[in-house]
N, C-alpha and C. Protein backbone atom coordinates (compact mmCIF):
# COMPACT_ATOMS: atom_id res chain seq x y z
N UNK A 1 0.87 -1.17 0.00
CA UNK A 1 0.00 0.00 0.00
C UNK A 1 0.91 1.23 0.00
N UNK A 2 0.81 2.21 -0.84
CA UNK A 2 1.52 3.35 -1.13
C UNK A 2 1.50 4.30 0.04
N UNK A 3 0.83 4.14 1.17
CA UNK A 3 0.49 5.57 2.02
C UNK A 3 0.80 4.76 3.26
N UNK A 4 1.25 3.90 3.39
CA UNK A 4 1.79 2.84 4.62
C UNK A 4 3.12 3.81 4.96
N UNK A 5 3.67 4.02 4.26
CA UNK A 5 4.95 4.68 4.81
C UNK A 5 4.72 5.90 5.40
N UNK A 6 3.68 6.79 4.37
CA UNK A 6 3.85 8.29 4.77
C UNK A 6 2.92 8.09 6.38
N UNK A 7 1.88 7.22 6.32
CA UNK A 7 0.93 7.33 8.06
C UNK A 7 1.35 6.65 9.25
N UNK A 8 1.77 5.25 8.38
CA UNK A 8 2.32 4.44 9.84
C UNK A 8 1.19 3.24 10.13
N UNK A 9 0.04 3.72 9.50
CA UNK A 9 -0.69 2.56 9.71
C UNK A 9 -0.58 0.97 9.31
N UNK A 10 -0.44 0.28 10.09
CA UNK A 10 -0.37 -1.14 9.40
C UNK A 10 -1.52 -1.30 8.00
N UNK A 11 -0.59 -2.44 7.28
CA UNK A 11 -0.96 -2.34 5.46
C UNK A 11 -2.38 -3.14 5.56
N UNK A 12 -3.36 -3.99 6.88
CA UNK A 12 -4.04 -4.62 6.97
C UNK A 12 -5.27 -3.68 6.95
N UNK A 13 -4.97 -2.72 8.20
CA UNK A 13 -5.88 -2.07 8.63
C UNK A 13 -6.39 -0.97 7.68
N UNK A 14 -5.12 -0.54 6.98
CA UNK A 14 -5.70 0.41 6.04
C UNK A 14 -6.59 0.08 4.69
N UNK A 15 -6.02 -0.67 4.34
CA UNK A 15 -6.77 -1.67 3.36
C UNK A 15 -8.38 -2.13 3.61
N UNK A 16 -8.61 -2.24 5.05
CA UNK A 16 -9.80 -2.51 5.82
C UNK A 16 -10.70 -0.81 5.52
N UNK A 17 -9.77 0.15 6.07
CA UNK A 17 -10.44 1.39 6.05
C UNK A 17 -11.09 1.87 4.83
N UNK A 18 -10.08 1.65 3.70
CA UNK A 18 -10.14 1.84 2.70
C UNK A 18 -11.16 1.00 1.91
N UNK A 19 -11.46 0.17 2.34
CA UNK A 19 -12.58 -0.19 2.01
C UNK A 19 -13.80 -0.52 2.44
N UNK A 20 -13.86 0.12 3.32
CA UNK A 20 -14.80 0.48 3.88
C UNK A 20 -15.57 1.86 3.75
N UNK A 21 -14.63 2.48 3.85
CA UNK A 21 -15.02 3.83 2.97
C UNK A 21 -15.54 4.22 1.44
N UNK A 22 -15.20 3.16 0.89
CA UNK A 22 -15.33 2.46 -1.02
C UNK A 22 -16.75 2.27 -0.74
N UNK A 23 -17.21 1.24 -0.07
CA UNK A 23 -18.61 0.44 0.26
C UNK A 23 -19.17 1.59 0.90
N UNK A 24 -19.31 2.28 1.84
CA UNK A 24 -20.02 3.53 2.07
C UNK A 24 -20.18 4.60 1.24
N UNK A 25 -19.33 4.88 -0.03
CA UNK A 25 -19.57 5.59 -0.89
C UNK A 25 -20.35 4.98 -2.17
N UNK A 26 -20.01 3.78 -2.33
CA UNK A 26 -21.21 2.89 -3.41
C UNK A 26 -22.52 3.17 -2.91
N UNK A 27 -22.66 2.93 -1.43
CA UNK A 27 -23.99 2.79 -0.93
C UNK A 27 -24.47 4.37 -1.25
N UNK A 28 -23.92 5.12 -0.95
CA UNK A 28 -24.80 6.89 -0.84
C UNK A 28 -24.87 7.07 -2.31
N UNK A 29 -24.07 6.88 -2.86
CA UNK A 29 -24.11 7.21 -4.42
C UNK A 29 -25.50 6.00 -4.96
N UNK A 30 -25.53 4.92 -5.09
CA UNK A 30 -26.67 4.38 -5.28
C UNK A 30 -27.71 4.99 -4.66
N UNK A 31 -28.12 5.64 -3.44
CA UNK A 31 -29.50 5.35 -2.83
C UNK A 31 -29.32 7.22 -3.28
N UNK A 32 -28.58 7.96 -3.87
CA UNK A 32 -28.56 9.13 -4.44
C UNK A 32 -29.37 9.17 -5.52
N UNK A 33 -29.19 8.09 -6.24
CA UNK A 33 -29.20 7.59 -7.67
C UNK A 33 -30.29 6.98 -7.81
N UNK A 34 -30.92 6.24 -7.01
CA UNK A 34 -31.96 5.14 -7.25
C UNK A 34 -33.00 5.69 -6.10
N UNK A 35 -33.07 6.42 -4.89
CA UNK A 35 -34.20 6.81 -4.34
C UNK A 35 -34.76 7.49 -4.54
N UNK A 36 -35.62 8.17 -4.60
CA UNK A 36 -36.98 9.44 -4.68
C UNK A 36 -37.82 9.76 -3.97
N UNK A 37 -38.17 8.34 -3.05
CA UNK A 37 -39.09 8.64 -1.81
C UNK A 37 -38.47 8.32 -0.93
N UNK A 38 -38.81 8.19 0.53
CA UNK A 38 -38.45 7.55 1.80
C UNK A 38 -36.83 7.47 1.64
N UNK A 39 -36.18 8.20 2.09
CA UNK A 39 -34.99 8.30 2.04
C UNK A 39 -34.29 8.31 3.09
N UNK A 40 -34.59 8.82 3.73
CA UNK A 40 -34.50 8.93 5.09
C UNK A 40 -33.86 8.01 6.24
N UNK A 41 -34.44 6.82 5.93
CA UNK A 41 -34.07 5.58 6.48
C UNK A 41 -32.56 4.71 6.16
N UNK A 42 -32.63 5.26 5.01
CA UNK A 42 -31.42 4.94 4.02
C UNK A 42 -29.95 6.34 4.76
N UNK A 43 -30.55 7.18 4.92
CA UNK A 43 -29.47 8.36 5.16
C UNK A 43 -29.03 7.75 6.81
N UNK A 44 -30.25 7.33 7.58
CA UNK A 44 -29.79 7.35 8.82
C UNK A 44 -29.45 6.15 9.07
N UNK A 45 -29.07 4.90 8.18
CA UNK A 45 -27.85 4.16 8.04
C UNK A 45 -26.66 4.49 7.60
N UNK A 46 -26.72 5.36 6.45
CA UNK A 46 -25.14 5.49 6.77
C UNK A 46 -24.55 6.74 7.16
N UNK A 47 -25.64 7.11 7.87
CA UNK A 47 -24.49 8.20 9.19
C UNK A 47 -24.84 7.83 10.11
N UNK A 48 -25.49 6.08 10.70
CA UNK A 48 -24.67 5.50 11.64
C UNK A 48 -23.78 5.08 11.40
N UNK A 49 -23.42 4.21 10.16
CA UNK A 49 -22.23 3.21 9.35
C UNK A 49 -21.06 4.63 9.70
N UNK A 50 -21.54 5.94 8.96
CA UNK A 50 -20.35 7.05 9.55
C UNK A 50 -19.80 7.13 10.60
N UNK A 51 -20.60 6.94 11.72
CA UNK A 51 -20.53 6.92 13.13
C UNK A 51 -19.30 6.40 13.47
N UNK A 52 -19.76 5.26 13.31
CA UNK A 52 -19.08 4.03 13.57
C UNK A 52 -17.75 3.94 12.78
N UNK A 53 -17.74 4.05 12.07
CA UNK A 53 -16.35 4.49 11.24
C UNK A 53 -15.38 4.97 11.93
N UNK A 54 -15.88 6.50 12.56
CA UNK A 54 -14.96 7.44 13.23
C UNK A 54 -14.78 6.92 14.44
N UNK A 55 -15.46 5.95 15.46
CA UNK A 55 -15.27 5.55 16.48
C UNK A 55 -14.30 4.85 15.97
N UNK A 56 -14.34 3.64 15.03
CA UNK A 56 -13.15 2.70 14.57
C UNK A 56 -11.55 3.49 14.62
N UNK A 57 -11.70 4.41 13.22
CA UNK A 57 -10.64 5.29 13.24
C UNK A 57 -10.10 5.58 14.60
N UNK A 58 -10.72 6.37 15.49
CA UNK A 58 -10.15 6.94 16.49
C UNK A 58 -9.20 5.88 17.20
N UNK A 59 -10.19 4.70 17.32
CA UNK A 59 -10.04 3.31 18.14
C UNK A 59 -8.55 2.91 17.46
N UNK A 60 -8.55 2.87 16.37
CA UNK A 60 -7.43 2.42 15.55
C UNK A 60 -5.93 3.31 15.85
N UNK A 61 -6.41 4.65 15.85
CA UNK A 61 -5.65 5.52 16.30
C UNK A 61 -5.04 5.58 17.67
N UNK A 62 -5.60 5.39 18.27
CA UNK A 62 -5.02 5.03 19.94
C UNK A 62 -4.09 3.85 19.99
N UNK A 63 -5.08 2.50 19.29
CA UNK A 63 -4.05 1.25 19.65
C UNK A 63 -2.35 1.44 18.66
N UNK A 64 -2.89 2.25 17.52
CA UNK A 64 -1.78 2.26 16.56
C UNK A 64 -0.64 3.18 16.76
N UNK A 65 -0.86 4.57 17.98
CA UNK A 65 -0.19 5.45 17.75
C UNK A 65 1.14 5.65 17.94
N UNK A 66 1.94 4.21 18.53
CA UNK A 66 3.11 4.42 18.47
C UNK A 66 3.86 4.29 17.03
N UNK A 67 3.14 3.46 15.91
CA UNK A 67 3.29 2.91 14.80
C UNK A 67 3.09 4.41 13.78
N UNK A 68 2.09 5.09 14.78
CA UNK A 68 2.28 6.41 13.41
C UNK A 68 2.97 7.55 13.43
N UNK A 69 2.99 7.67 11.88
CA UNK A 69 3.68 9.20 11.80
C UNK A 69 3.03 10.39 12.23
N UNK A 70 3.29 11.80 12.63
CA UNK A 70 2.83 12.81 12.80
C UNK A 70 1.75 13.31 11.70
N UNK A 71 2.26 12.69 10.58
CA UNK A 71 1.13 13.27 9.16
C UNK A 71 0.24 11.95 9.03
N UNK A 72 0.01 10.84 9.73
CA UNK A 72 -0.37 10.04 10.11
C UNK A 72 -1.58 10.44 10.95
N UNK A 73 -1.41 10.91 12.05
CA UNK A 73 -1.83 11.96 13.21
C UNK A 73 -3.10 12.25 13.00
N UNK A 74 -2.17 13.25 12.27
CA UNK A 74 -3.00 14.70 11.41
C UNK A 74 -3.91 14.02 10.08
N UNK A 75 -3.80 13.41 9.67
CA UNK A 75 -4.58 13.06 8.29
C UNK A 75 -6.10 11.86 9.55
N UNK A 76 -5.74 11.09 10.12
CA UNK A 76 -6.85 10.45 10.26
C UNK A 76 -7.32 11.66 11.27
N UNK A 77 -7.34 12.71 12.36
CA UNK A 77 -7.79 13.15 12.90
C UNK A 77 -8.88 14.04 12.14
N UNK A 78 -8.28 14.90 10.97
CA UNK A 78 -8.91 15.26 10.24
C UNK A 78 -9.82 14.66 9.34
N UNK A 79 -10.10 13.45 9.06
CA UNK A 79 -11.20 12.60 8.59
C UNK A 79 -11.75 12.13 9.52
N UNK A 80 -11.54 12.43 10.72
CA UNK A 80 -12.85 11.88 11.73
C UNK A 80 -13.20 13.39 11.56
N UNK A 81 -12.99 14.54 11.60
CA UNK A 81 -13.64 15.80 12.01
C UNK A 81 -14.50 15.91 10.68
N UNK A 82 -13.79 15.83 9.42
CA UNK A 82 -14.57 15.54 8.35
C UNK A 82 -15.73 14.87 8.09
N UNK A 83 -15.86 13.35 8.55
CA UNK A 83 -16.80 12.96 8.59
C UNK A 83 -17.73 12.97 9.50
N UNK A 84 -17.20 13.13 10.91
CA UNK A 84 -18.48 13.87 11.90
C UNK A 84 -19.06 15.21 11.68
N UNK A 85 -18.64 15.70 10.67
CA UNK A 85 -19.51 16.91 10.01
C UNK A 85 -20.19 16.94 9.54
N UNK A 86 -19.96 15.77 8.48
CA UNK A 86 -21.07 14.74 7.74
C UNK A 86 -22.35 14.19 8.07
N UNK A 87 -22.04 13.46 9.03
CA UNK A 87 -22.59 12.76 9.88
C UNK A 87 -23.91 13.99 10.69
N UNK A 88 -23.28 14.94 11.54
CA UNK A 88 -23.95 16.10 11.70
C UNK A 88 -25.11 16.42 11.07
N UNK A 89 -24.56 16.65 9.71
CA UNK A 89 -25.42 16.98 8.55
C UNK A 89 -26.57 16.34 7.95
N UNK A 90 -25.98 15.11 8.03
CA UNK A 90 -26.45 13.73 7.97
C UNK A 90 -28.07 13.86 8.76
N UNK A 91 -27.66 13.65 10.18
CA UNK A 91 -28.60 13.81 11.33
C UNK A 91 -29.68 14.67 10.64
N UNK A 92 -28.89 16.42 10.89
CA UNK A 92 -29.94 17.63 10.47
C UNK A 92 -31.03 17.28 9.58
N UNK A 93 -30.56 16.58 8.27
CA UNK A 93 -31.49 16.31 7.60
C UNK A 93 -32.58 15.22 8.03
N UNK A 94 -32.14 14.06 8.41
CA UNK A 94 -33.54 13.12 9.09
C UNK A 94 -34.64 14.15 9.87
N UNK A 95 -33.87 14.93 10.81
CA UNK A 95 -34.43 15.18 11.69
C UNK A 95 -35.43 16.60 10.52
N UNK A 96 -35.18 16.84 9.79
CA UNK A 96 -36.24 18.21 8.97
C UNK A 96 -36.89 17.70 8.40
């Protein structure tokens, strides 16, 4: 994996992230694509699936952090803030 060096993350876990993030973007882009009604239900799966993500990340981040780099750090911290923004947003809308 090309970005193993620059973060520090083991080549398992990222590969895991990374696709996991792939499959959460198939899913929004389909139910973008293919819903019209009742949507809703669909959004507030995957900004729990988001949720849960960033708990992982973080989780990953703690057990991993002697293994990472500083731009390591900084890059997953900033995709949990990223996607709990999301997620946020996410919410706002069910809830209107």
């Amino acid at each position: 994996m090309p970005f193993q060096d620059f973060f520090g993350m083991p080549k398992d876990i990222l590969t895991f992230l990374s696709l996991s993030a792939l499959a959460f973007a198939i899913y929004s882009f389909c139910c973008y694509f293919f819903l019209e009604r009742n949507w809703k239900p669909f959004l507030f799966g995957i900004s729990i699936a988001n949720f849960f993500y960033c708990c992982l990340t973080l989780s990953l981040v703690y057990f991993c952090f002697a293994e990472l780099t500083g731009l390591g750090v900084t890059y997953f911290m900033v995709e949990v803030l990223v996607v709990m923004g999301l997620v946020i947003v996410e919410w706002k809308l069910i809830k209107s």
